[in-house]
Protein backbone atom coordinates (compact mmCIF):
# COMPACT_ATOMS: atom_id res chain seq x y z
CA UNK A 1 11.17 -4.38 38.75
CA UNK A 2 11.07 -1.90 36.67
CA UNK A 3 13.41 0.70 38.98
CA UNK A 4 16.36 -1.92 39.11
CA UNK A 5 16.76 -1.55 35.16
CA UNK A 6 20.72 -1.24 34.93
CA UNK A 7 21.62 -1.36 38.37
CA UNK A 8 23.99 -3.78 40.60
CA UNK A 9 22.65 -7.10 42.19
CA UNK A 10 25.06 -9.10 43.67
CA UNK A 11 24.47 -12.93 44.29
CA UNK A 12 26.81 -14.76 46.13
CA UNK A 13 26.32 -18.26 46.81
CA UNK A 14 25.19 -18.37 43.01
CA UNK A 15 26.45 -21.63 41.14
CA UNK A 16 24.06 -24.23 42.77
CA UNK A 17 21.27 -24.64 44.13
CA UNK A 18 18.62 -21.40 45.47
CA UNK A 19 21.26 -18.98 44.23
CA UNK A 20 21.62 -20.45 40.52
CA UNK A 21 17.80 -19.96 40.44
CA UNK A 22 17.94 -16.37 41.88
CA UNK A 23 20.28 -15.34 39.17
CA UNK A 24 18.32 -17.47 36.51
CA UNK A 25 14.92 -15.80 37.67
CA UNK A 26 16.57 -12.10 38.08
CA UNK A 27 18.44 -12.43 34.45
CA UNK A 28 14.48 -11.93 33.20
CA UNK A 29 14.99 -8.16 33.96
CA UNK A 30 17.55 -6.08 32.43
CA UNK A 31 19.85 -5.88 35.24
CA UNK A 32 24.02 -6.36 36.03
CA UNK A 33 24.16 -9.02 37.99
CA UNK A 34 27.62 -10.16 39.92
CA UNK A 35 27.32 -13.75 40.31
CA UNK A 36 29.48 -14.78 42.75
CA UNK A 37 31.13 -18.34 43.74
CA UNK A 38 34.18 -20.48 44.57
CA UNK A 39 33.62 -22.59 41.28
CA UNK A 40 34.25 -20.01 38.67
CA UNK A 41 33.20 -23.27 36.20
CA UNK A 42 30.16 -23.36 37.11
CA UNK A 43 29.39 -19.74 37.36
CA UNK A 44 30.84 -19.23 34.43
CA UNK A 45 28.90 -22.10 32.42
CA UNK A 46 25.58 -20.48 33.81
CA UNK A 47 26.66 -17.06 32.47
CA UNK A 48 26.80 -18.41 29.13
CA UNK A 49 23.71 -20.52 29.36
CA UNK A 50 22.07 -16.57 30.28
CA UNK A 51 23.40 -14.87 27.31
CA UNK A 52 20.24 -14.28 25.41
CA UNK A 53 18.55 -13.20 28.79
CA UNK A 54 17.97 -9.25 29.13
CA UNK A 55 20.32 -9.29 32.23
CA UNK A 56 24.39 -9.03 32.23
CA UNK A 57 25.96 -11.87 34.28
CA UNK A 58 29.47 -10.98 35.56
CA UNK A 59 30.96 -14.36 36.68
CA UNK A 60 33.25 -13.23 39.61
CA UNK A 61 35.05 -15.77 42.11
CA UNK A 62 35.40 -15.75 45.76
CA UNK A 63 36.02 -17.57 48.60
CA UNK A 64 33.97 -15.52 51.06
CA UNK A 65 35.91 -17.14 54.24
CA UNK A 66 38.56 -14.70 53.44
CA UNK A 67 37.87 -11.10 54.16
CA UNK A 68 40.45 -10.02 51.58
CA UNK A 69 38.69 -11.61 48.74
CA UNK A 70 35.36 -10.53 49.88
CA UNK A 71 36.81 -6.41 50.02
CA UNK A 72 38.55 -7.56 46.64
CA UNK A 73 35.38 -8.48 44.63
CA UNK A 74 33.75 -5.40 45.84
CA UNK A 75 36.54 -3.43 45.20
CA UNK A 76 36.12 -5.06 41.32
CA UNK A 77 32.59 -4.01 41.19
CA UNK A 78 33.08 -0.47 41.99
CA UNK A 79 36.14 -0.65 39.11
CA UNK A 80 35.05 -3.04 36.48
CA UNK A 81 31.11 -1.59 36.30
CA UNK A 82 31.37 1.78 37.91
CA UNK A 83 28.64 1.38 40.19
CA UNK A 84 27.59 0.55 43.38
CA UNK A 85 25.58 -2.25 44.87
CA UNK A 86 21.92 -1.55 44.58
CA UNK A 87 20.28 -5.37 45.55
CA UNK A 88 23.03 -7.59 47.89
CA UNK A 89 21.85 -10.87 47.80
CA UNK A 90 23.18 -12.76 50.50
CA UNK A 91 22.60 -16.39 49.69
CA UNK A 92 25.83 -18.15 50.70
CA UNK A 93 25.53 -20.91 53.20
CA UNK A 94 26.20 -23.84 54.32
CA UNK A 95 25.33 -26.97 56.42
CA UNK A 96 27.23 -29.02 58.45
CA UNK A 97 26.60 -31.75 60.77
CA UNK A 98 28.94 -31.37 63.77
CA UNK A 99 27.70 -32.44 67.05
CA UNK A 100 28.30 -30.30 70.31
CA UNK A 101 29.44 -33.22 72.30
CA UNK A 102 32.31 -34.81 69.71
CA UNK A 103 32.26 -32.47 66.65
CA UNK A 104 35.63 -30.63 64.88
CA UNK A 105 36.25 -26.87 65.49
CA UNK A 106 37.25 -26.49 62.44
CA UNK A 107 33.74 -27.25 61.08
CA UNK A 108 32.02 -24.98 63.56
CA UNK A 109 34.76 -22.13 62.52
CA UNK A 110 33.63 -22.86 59.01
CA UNK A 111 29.83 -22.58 59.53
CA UNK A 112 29.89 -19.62 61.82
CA UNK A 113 32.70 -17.73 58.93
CA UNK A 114 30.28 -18.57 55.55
CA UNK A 115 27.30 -18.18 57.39
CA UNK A 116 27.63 -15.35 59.66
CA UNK A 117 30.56 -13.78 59.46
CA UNK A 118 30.92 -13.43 55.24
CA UNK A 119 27.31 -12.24 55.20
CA UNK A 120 27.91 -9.72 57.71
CA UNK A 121 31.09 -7.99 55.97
CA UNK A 122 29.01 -8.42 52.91
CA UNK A 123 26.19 -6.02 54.01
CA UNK A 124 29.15 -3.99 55.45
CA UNK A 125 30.56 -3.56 52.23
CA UNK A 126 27.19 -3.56 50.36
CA UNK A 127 26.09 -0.07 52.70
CA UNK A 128 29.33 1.57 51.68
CA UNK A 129 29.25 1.23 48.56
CA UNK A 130 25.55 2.46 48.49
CA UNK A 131 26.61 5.58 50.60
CA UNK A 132 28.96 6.39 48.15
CA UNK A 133 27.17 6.15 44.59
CA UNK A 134 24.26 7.89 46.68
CA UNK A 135 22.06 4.83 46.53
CA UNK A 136 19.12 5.66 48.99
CA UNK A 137 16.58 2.70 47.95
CA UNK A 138 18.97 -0.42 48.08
CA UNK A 139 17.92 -3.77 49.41
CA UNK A 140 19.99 -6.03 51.27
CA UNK A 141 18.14 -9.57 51.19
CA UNK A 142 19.26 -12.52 53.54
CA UNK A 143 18.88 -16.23 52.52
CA UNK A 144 18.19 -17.71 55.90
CA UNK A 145 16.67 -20.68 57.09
CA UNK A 146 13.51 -21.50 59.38
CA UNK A 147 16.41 -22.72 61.55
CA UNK A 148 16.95 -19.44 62.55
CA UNK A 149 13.63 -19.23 64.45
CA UNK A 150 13.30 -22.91 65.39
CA UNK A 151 15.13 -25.51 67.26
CA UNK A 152 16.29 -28.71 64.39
CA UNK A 153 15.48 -31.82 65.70
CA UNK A 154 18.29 -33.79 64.29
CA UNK A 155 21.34 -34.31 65.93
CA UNK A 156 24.68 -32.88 64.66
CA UNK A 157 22.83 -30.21 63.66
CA UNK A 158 22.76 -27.36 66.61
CA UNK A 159 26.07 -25.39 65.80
CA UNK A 160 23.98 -25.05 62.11
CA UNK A 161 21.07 -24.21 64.35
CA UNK A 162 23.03 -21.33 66.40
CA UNK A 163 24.96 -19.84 62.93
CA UNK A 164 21.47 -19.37 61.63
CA UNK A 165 19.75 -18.24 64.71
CA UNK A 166 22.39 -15.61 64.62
CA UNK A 167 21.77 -14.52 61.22
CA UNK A 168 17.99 -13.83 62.19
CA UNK A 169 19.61 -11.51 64.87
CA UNK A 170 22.09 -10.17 62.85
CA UNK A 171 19.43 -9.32 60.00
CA UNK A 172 17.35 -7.54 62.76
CA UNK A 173 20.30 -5.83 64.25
CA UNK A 174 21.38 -3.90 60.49
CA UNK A 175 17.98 -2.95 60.27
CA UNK A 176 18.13 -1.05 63.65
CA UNK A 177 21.32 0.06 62.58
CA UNK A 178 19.96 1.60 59.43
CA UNK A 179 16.91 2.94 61.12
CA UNK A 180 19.30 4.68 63.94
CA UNK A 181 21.47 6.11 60.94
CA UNK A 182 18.11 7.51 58.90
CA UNK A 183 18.70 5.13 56.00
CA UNK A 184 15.94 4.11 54.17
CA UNK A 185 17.64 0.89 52.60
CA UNK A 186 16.03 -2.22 53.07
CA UNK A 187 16.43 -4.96 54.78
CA UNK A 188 14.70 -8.87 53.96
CA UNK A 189 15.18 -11.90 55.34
CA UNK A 190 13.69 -14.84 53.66
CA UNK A 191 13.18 -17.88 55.48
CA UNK A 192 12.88 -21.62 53.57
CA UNK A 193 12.19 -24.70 54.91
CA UNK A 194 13.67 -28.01 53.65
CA UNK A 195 14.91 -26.83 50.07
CA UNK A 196 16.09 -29.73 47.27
CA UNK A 197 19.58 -28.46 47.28
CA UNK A 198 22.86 -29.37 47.34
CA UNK A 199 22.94 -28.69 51.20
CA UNK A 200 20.30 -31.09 51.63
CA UNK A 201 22.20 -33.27 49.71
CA UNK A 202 25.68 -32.87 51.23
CA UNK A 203 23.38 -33.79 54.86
CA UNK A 204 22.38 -36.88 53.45
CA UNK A 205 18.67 -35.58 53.15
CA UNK A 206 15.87 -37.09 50.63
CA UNK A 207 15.81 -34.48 47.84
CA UNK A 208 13.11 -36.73 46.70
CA UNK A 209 10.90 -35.54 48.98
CA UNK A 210 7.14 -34.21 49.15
CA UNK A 211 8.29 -31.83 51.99
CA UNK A 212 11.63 -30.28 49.61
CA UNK A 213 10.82 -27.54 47.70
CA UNK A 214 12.69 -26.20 44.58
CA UNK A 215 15.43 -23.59 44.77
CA UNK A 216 13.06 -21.84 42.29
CA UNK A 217 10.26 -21.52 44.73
CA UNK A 218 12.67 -19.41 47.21
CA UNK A 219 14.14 -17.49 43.80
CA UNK A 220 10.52 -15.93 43.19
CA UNK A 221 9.96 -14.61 46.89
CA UNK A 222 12.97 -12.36 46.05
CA UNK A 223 11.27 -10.57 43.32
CA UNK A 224 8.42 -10.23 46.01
CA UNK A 225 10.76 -8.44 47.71
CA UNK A 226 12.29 -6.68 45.29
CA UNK A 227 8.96 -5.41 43.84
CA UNK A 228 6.89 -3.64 47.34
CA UNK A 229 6.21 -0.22 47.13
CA UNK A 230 9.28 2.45 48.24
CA UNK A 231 7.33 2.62 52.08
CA UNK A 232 6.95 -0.73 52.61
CA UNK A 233 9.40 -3.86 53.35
CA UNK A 234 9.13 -7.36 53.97
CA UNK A 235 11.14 -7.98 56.77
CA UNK A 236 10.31 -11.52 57.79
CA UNK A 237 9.38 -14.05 54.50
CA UNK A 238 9.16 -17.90 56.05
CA UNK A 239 8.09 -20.08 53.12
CA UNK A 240 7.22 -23.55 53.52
CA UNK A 241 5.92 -26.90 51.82
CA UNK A 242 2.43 -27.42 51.98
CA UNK A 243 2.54 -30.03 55.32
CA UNK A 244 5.80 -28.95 56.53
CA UNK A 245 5.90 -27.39 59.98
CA UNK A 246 8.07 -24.87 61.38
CA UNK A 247 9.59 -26.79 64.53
CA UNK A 248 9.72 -30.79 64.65
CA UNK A 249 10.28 -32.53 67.63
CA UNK A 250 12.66 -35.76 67.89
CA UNK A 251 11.42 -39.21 69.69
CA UNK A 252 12.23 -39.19 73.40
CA UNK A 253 15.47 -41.22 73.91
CA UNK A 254 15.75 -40.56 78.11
CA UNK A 255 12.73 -42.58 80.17
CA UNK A 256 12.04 -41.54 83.40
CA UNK A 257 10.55 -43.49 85.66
């Protein structure tokens, strides 16, 4: 980690859950890191629980459905600490269950804007800031899902299923984009299974169980990440619970006879 000492990281995402313990596992190194979150408390209380850590926190709020605020906080970055982004951590997200058949637009709006489209202007806005303060070797990390590769078996859960499956292509995609443009920046996406989070939570999951892994188990992969050699990325990290499997399959409802 030693090559991040005093640059950017921005965290977004960061005052629950996996992105709390990214910025509580990065704040070992001495780096500025831009927490970023809707609940400026709790950001904020976090910050101060870091002060003796090596790291500077910079509590910063955002609501990263709105475009304005997203170019905003950047904006603040580039004027408040003079630098660019070096490490964009997109960890924002969000799960909803919304059926197909009977669900609210306004829900699938919501998951496709946090989840898609707020990541997406965020690696935007991460590249041209990185461009500018000549920042050859950044990283741009995605927090998505094994729901981006697999199909979720439980119902109400598909328009979740398709915002994540278009992450995985989106994360792809910039890396073409970079490779096409001669960048060397890197691109990661990491890939959890069930995670003991407020998500979970807010889904009515069992955070209680065997097959839920702590936030902080995601939060090291990202210094993984962060610490291969300058030739080599990790493009695809799936982690999983020891008896987890990537796709489940739900009972058969229809017979056929």
């Amino acid at each position: 980690m030693d090559r991040w000492t005093d640059r950017v990281v921005l965290v977004t995402g960061a005052s629950s859950g996996i992105g709390k313990s990214i910025v509580v596992e990065l704040s070992k190194y001495p780096l500025k890191i831009v927490a970023v979150a809707r609940r400026i408390n709790l950001i904020q209380e976090l910050s101060d629980n870091l002060q003796s850590s090596v790291a500077k926190i910079y509590p910063v709020q955002c609501d990263l459905t709105q475009e304005s605020e997203i170019l905003n906080m950047f904006k603040w970055i580039e004027t408040t600490i003079g630098q660019g982004v070096s490490i964009m951590i997109n960890n924002a997200g969000t799960m909803i269950k919304s059926k197909i058949l009977d669900g609210e637009t306004n829900d699938w709006r919501y998951l496709f804007d946090l989840n898609v489209i707020a990541v997406t202007t965020c690696c935007r806005e991460s590249y041209k800031l990185m461009n500018k303060y000549g920042i050859l070797d950044g990283h741009i990390i995605n927090i998505n899902s094994t729901a981006g590769y697999t199909m979720l078996a439980v119902s109400g859960q598909k328009v979740y299923n398709s915002s994540k499956t278009a992450l995985t292509n989106l994360t792809e995609g910039l890396r073409h984009e970079l490779a096409y443009a001669g960048s060397k920046i890197k691109v990661t996406s990491i890939n959890p299974g069930k995670v003991n989070s407020e998500s979970v939570e807010s889904d009515g999951g069992n955070t209680t169980s065997i097959l839920s892994m702590k936030p902080e188990r995601v939060a090291s992969m990202v210094i993984i990440a962060l610490t291969q050699p300058t030739d080599v990325v990790i493009g695809e990290l799936t982690i999983l619970s020891v008896g987890e499997t990537l796709q489940t399959y739900p009972p058969p409802i229809i017979s056929l006879k």
